[in-house]
Protein backbone atom coordinates (compact mmCIF):
# COMPACT_ATOMS: atom_id res chain seq x y z
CA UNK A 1 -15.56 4.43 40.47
CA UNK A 2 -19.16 4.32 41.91
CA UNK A 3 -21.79 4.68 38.85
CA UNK A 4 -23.86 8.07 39.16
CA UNK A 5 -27.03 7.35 40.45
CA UNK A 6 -30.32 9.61 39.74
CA UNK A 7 -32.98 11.41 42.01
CA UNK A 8 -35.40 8.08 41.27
CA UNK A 9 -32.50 5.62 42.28
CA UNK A 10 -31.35 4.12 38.51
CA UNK A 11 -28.15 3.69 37.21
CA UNK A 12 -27.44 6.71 34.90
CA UNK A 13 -25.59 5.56 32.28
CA UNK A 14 -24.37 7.21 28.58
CA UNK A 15 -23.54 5.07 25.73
CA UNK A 16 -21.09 6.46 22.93
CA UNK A 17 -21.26 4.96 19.61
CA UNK A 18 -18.56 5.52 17.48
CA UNK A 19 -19.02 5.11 13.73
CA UNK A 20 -15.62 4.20 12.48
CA UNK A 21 -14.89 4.23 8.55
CA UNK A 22 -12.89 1.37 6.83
CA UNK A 23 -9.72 3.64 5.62
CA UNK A 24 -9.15 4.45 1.90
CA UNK A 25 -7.20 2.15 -0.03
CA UNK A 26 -4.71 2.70 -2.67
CA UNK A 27 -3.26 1.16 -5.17
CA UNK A 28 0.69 1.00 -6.01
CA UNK A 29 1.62 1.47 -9.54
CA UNK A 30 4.46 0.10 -11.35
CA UNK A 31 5.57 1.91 -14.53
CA UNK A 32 7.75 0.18 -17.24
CA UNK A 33 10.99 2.15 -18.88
CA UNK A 34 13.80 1.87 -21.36
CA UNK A 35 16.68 1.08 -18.62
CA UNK A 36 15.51 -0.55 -15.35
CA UNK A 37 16.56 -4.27 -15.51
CA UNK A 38 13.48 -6.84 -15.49
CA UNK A 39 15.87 -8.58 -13.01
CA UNK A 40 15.95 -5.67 -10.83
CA UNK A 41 11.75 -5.21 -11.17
CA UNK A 42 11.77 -8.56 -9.86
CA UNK A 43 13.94 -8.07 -6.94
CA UNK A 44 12.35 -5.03 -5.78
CA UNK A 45 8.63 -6.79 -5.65
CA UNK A 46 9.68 -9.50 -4.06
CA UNK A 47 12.05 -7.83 -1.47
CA UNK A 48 9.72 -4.51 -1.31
CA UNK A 49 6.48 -5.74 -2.31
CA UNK A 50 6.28 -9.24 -0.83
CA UNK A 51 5.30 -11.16 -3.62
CA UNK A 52 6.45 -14.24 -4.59
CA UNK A 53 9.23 -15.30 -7.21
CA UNK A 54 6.35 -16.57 -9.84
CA UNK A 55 4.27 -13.75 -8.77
CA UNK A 56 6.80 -10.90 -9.44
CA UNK A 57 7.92 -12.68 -12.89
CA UNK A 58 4.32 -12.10 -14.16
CA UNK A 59 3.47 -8.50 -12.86
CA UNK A 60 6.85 -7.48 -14.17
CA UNK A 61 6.00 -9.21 -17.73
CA UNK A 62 2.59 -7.23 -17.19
CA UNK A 63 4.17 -3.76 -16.64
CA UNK A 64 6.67 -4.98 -19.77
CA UNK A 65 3.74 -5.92 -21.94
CA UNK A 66 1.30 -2.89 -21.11
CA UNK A 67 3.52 -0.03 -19.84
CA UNK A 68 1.97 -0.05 -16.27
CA UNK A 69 0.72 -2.46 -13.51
CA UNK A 70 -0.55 -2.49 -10.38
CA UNK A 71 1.74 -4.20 -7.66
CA UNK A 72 -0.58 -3.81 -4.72
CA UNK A 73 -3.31 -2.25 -3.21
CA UNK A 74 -2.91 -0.43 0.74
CA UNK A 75 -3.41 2.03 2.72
CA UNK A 76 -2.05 5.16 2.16
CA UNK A 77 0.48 4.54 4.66
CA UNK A 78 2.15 1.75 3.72
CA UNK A 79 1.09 2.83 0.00
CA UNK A 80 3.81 5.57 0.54
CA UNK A 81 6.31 3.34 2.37
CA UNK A 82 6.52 1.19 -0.05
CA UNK A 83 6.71 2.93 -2.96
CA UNK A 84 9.66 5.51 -0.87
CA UNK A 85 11.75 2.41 -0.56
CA UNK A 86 11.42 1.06 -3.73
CA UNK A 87 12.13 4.17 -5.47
CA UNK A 88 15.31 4.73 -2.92
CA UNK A 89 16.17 1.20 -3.89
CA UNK A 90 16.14 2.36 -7.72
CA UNK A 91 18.23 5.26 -7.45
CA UNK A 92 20.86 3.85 -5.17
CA UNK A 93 21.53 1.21 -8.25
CA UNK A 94 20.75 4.31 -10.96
CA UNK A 95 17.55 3.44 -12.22
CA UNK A 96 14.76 5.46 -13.21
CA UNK A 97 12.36 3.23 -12.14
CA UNK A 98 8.47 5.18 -11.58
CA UNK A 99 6.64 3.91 -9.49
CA UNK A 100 2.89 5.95 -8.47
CA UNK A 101 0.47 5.86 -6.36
CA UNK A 102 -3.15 6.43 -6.83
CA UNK A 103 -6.38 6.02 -4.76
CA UNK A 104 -8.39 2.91 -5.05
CA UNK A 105 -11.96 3.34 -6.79
């Protein structure tokens, strides 16, 4: 496509800047109850959340210990994803397992 040239002869050219903003993160929280198995905590942040076996022992022992812990921090996106399957994954096996999600400060 030729470039658009002027009356005096010079290139005419525009120049968009776009401003883009780093997206809001959020965090995953896991919540601790009477009935979900510590086994079955484990499992799901591994398989779910990625984490590795000595990883998921301790933030399981932290949401044991304190009542809550955070399992990860993400976009909203895969915030939601994450916490949809792991809360499908609870159910299926009858556990009342909460897990919320909240934004980032």
């Amino acid at each position: 496509m030729p470039t658009p040239k002027t009356k005096g002869g010079s290139s005419l050219k525009e120049i968009t800047r776009i401003s883009l903003d780093e997206p809001k993160m959020y965090h995953v929280l896991l919540h601790n109850d009477d009935i979900t198995t510590m086994e079955f905590v484990v499992m799901i942040l591994t398989q779910v959340f990625c984490k590795s076996e000595p990883a998921a022992q301790e933030i399981m022992l932290k949401v044991h210990r304190n009542g809550s812990a955070i399992v990860g921090t993400y976009s909203y996106d895969v915030a939601l994803s994450r916490q949809s399957k792991a809360s499908a994954l609870a159910r299926k096996e009858g556990y009342p397992l909460n897990i919320t999600i909240e934004q980032a400060q």
